[in-house]
Protein backbone atom coordinates (compact mmCIF):
# COMPACT_ATOMS: atom_id res chain seq x y z
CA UNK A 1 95.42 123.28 56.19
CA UNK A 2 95.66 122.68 60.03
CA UNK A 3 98.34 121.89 62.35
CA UNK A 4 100.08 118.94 60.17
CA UNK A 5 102.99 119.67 60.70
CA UNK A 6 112.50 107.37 43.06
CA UNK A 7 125.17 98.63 26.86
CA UNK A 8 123.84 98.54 24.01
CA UNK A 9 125.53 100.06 20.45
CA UNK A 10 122.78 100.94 18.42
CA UNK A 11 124.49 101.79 15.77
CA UNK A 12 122.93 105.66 16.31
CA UNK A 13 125.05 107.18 18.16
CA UNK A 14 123.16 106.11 21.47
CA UNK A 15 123.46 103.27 24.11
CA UNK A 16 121.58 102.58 27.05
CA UNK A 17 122.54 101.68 30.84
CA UNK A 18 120.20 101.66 34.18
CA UNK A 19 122.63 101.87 37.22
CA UNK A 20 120.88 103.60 40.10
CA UNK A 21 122.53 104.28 43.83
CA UNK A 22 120.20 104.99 47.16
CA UNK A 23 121.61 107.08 49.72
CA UNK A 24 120.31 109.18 52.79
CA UNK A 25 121.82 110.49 56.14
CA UNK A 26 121.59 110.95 59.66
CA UNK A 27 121.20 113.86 63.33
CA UNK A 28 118.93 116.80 63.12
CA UNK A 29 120.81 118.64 65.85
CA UNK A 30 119.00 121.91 65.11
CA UNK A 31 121.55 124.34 66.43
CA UNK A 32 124.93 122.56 64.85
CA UNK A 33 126.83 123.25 61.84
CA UNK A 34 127.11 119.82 60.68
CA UNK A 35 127.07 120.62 57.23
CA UNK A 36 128.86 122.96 54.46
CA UNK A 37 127.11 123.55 51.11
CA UNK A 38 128.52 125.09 47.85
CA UNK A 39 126.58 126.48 45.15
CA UNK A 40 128.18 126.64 41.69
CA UNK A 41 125.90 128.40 39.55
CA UNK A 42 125.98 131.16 36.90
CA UNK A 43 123.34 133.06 34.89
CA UNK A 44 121.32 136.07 35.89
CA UNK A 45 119.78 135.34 39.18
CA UNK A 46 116.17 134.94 39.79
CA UNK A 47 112.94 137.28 38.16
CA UNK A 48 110.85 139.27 40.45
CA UNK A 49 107.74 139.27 38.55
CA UNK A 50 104.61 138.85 40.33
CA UNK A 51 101.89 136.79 39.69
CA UNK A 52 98.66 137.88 41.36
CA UNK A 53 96.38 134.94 39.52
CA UNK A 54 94.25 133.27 41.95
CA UNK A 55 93.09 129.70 41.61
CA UNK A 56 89.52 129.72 43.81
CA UNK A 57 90.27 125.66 44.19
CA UNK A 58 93.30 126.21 45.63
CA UNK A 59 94.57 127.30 49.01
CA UNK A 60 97.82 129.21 47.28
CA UNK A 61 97.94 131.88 44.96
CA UNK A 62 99.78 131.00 42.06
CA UNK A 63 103.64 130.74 43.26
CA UNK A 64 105.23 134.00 43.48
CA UNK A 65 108.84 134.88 43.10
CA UNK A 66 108.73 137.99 45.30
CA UNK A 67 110.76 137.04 48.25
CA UNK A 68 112.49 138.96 50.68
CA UNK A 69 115.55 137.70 49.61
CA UNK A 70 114.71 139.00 45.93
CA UNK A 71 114.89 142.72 47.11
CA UNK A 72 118.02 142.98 48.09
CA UNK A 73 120.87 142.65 45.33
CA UNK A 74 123.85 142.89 47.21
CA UNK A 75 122.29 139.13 49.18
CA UNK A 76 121.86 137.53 45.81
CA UNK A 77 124.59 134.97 45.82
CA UNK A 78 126.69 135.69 42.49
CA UNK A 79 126.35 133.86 39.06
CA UNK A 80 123.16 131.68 39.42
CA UNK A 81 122.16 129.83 36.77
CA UNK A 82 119.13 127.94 37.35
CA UNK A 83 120.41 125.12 34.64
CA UNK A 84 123.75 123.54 36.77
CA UNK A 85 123.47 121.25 39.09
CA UNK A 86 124.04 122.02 42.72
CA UNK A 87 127.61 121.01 44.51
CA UNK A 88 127.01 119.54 47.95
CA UNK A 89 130.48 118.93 50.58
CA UNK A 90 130.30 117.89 53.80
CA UNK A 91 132.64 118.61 56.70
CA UNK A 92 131.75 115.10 58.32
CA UNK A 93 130.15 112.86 55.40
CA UNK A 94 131.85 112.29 52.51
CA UNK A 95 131.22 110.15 49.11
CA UNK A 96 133.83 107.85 50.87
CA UNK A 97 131.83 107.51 53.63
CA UNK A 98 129.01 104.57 52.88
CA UNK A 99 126.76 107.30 51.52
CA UNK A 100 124.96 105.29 49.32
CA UNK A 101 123.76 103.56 52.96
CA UNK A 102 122.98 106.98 54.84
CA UNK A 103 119.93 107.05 56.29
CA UNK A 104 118.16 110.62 56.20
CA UNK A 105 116.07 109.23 59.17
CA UNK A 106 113.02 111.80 58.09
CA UNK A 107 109.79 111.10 58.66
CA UNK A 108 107.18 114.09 59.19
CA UNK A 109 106.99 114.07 62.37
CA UNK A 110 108.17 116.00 65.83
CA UNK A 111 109.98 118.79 64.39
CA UNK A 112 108.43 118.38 60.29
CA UNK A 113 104.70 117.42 60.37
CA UNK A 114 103.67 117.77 56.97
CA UNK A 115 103.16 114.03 56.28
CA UNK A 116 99.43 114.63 57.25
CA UNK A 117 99.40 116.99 54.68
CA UNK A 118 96.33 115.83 51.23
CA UNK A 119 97.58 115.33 48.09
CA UNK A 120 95.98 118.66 47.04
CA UNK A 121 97.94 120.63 49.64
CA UNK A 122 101.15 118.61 48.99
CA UNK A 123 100.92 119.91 45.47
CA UNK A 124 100.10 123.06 46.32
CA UNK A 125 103.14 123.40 48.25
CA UNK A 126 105.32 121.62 45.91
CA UNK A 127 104.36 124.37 43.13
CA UNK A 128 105.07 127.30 45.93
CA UNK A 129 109.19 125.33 45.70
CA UNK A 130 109.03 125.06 42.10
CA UNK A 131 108.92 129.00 42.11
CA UNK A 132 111.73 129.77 44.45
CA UNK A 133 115.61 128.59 42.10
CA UNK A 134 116.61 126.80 45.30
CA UNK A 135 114.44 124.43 44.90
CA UNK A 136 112.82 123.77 41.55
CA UNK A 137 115.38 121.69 40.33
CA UNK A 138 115.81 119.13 43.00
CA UNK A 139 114.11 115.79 41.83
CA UNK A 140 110.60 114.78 43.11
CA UNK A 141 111.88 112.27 45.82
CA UNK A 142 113.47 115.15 47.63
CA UNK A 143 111.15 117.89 46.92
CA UNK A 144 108.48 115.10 48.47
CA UNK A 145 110.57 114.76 52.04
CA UNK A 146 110.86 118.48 51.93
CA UNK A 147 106.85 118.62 51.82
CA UNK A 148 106.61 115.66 54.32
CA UNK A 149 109.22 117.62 56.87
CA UNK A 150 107.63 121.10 56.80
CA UNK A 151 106.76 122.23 60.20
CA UNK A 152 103.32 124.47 60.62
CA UNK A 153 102.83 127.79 62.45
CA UNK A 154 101.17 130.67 63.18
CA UNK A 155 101.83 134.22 63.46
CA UNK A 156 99.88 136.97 65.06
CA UNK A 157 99.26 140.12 62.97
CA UNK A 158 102.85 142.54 63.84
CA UNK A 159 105.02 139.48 64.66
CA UNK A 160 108.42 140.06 63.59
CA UNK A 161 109.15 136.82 61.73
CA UNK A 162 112.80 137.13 60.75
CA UNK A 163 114.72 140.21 62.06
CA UNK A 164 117.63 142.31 59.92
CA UNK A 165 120.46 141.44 61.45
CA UNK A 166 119.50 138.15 62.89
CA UNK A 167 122.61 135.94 63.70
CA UNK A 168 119.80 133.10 64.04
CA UNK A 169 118.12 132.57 60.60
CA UNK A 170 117.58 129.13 59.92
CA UNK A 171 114.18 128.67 58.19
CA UNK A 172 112.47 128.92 55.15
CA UNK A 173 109.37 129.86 55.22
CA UNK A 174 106.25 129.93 52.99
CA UNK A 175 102.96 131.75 53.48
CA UNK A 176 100.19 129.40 53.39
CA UNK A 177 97.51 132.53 54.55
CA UNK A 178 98.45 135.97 55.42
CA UNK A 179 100.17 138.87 54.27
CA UNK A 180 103.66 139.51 55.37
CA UNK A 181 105.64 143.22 54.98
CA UNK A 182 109.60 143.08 54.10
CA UNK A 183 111.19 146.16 55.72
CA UNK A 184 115.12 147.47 55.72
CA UNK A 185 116.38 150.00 57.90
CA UNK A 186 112.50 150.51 58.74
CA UNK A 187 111.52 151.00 55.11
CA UNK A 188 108.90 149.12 53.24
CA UNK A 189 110.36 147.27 50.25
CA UNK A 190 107.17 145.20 49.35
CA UNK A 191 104.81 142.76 50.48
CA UNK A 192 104.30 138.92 50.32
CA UNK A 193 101.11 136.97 50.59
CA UNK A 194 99.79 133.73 50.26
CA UNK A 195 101.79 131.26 48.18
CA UNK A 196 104.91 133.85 48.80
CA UNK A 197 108.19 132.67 50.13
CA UNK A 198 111.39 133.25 51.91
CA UNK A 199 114.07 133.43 53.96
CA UNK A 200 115.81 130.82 51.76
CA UNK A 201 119.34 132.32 51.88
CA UNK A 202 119.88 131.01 55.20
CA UNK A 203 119.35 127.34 54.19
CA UNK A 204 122.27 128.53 52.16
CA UNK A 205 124.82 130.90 54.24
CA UNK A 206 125.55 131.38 57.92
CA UNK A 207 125.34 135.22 57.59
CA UNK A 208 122.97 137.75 59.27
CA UNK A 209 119.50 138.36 57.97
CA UNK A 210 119.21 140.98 55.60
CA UNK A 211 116.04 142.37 56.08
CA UNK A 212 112.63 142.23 58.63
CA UNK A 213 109.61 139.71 57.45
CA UNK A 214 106.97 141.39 59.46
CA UNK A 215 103.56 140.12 59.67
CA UNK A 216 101.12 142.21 58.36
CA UNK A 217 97.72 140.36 59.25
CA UNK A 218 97.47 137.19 61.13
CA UNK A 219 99.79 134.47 59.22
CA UNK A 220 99.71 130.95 58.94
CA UNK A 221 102.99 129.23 57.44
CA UNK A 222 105.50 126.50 57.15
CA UNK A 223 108.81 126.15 57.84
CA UNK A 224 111.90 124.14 56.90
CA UNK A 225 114.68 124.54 58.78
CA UNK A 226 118.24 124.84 57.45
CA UNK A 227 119.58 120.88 58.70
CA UNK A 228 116.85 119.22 57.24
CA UNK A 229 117.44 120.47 54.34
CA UNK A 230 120.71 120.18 54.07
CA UNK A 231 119.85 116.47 54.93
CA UNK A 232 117.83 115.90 51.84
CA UNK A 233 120.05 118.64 49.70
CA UNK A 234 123.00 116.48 50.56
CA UNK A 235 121.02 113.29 49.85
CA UNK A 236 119.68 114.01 46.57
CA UNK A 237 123.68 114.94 45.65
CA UNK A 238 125.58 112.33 46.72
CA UNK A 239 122.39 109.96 45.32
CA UNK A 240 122.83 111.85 41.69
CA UNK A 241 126.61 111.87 41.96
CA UNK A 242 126.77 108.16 42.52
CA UNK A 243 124.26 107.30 39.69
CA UNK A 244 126.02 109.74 37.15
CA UNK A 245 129.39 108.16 38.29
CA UNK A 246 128.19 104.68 37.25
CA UNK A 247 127.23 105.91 34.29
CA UNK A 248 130.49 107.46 33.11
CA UNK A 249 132.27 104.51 34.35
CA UNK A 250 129.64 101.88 32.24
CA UNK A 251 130.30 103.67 29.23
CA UNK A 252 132.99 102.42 26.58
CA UNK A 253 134.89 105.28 25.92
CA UNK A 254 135.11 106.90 28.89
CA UNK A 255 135.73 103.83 30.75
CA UNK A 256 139.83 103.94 31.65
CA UNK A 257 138.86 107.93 33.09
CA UNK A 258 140.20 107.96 36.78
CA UNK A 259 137.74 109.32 39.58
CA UNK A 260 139.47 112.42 39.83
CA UNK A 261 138.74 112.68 36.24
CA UNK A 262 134.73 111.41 36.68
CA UNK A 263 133.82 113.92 39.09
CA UNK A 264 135.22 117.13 37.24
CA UNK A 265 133.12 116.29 34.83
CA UNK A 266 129.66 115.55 36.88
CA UNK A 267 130.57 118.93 38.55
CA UNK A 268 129.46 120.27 34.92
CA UNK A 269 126.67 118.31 34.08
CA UNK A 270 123.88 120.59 33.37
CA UNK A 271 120.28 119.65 33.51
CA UNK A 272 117.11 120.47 30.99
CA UNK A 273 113.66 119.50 30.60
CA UNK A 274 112.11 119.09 27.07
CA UNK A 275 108.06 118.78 26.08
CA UNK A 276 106.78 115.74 24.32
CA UNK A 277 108.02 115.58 20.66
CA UNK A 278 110.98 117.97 21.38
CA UNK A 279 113.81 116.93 18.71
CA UNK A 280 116.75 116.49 21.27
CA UNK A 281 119.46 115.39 18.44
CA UNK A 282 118.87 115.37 14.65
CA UNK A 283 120.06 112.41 12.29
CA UNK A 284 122.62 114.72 10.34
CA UNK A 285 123.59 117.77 12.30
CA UNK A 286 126.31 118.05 14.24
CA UNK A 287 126.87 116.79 17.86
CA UNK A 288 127.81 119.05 20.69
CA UNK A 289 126.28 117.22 24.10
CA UNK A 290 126.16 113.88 25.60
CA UNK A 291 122.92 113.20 26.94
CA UNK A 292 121.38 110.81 29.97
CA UNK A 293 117.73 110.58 31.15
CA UNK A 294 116.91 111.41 34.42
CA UNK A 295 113.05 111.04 33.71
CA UNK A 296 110.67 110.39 30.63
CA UNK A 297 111.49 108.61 27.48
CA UNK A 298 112.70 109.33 24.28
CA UNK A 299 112.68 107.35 20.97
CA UNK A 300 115.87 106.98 18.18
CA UNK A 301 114.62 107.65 14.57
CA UNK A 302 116.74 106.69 11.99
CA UNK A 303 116.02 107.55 7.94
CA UNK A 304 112.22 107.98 9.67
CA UNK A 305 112.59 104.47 10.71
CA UNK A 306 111.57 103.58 14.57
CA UNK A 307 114.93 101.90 16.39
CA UNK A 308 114.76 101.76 19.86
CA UNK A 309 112.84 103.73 22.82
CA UNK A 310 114.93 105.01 25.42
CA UNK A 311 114.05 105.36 29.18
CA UNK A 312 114.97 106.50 32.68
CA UNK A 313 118.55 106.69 33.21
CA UNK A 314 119.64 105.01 29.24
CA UNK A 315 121.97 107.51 27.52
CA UNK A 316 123.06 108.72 24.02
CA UNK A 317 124.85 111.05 22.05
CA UNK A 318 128.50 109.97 23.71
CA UNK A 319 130.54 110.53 20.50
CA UNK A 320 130.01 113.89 19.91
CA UNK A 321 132.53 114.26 22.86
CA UNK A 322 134.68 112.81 20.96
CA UNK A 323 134.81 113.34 17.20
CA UNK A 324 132.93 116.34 14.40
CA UNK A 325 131.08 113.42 12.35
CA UNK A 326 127.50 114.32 11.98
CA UNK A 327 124.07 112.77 14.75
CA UNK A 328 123.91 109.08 12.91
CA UNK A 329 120.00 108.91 14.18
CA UNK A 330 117.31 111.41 15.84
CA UNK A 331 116.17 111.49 19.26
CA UNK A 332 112.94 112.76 20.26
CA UNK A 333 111.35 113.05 23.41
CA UNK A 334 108.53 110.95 23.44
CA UNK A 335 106.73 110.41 27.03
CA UNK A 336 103.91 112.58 28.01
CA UNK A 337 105.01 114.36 30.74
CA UNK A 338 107.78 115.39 28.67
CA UNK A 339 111.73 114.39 29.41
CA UNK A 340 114.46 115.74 32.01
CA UNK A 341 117.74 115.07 30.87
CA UNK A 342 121.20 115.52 32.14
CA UNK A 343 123.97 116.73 29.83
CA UNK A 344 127.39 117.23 29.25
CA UNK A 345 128.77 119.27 26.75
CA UNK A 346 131.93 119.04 23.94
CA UNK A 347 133.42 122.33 25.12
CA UNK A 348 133.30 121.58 28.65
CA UNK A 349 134.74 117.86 28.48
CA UNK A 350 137.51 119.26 26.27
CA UNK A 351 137.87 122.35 28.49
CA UNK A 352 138.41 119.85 31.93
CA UNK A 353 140.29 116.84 30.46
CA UNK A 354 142.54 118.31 27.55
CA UNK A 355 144.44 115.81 25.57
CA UNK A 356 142.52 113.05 27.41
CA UNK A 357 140.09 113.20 24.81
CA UNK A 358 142.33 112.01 22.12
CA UNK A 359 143.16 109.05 24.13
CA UNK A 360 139.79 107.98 24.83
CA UNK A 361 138.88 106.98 21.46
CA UNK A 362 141.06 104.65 21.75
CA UNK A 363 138.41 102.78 24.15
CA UNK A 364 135.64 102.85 20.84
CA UNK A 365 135.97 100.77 17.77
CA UNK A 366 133.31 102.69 16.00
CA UNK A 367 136.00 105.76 16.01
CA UNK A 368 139.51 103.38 15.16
């Protein structure tokens, strides 16, 4: 690489709906706060293991987890779980704020030049974010503007690329050639090369850099820098906020819900992805999540008969919120590529809106 810098009962225990919301946003004033991120994740924070796999077609190792970041425990922001959704606030845009007109106003070039990147090194790159947990779950819209608004650079061999103690940290950075050296208090923690990434923690925090990224032999990289994406991090929320909110308000009996009520539960919406021919539901077991498709497609199978296939954004499963009866049909996942689905579990809608439940099933005939 050189300098280049998207109502139906069936009877089953499933329904569908296809509401969809486009939003984007606006500045790239480097050097200003304009925007405030929160992270609510739990789980056991991110695995270190190196992978020294080469693949001779490609201009990456194999993605590697072993970023600077990764060596120092007391950075690690606390209770990640790589399965819940990111929160995004903003001090100055808000979801009252026209957000589903924003206009993210990023195109590649000036400061991000990676539109002139091949497909081949697009993927490449894309697999080097699937390995770091900050970004694998973002969909493949915003991964894409990430790739397209990478700047390139070089290092000479020695550079000091980020500096412990740095008030300034605001990039990302992944090693495209090179080896790079992580160092605290002048001591050698480990080493990065090609494929290798980091300095991710402050896209996330204001706070001083916790350790030196020296370059070890000459280094060529790319950068994103912390308002861009927060740009497409804040994007991709308010854009999956607004389609999840549609779909909770579209569906029967969870239609009377105020907003208040809608967004306590998309703040626990978890996500999944599932290989062709995973069973998601079965026809007699018990139900404990709601389920919507984000991507792929599933079929409903009812006593082995064929009822409907299900698609990108249709939903099922919505009564196991609500009552202990037993799956009425099966859901597989039937598309290729397999099937990303968002859920929402009994426990957790219980947990938020107490008693509310009850009432809601007064909004279904199938439960009266």
């Amino acid at each position: 690489m050189n300098n280049k810098v998207g109502n139906n009962n069936l009877g089953a225990d499933a329904s569908a709906s296809s509401p969809g919301a486009v939003g984007s946003a606006q500045s790239r004033d480097r050097h200003s706060s304009v925007f405030k991120i929160n992270y609510n994740m739990d789980g056991n924070g991110m695995n270190n293991k190196r992978d020294e796999d080469v693949d001779p077609s490609s201009n990456f190792t194999k993605p590697r987890n072993d970023s600077s970041d990764v060596f120092l425990d007391k950075i690690h922001p606390p209770n990640f779980n790589v399965n819940r959704r990111t929160s995004v606030s903003a001090e100055i845009i808000s979801p009252d704020s026209h957000t589903e007109n924003l206009d993210l106003n990023l195109t590649g070039n000036g400061d991000g030049s990676g539109n002139a990147l091949s497909n081949h090194e697009s993927e490449a790159l894309i697999k080097c974010l699937d390995s770091n947990f900050l970004f694998k779950n973002l969909d493949p819209q915003a991964k894409n503007l990430i790739i397209q608004n990478l700047r390139y650079q070089e290092f000479p061999a020695n550079t000091d690329i980020i500096v412990e103690g740095d008030e300034e940290g605001e990039y990302f950075y992944i090693i495209e050639t090179g080896t790079v050296e992580y160092l605290k208090g002048g001591k050698k923690l480990g080493e990065g090369l090609k494929g290798a990434t980091f300095g991710e923690l402050a896209l996330m925090y204001n706070s001083p850099r916790q350790a030196t990224v020296r370059s070890k032999t000459f280094c060529k990289m790319y950068l994103l820098d912390r308002i861009t994406f927060k740009k497409i991090l804040l994007n991709n929320s308010y854009v999956q906020r607004n389609l999840y909110d549609k779909f909770l308000k579209n569906l029967p009996i969870l239609s009377n819900l105020t907003e208040s009520e809608r967004n306590k539960l998309i703040d626990v919406l978890k996500i999944k992805t599932v290989p062709k021919g995973s069973v998601i539901i079965r026809q007699g077991e018990m139900g404990e999540n709601f389920y919507i498709i984000e991507q792929g497609s599933c079929v409903v199978i009812k006593d082995n008969v064929e009822l409907k296939a299900l698609h990108k954004n249709d939903y099922f499963g919505e009564l196991a919120l609500l009552d202990d009866s037993p799956r009425a049909a099966t859901v597989v996942a039937s598309s290729e590529e397999g099937c990303k689905l968002v859920y929402l579990g009994k426990s957790e809608f219980k947990r938020l809106l107490g008693p509310v439940h009850e009432v809601l099933k007064l909004n279904d005939p199938r439960l009266q």
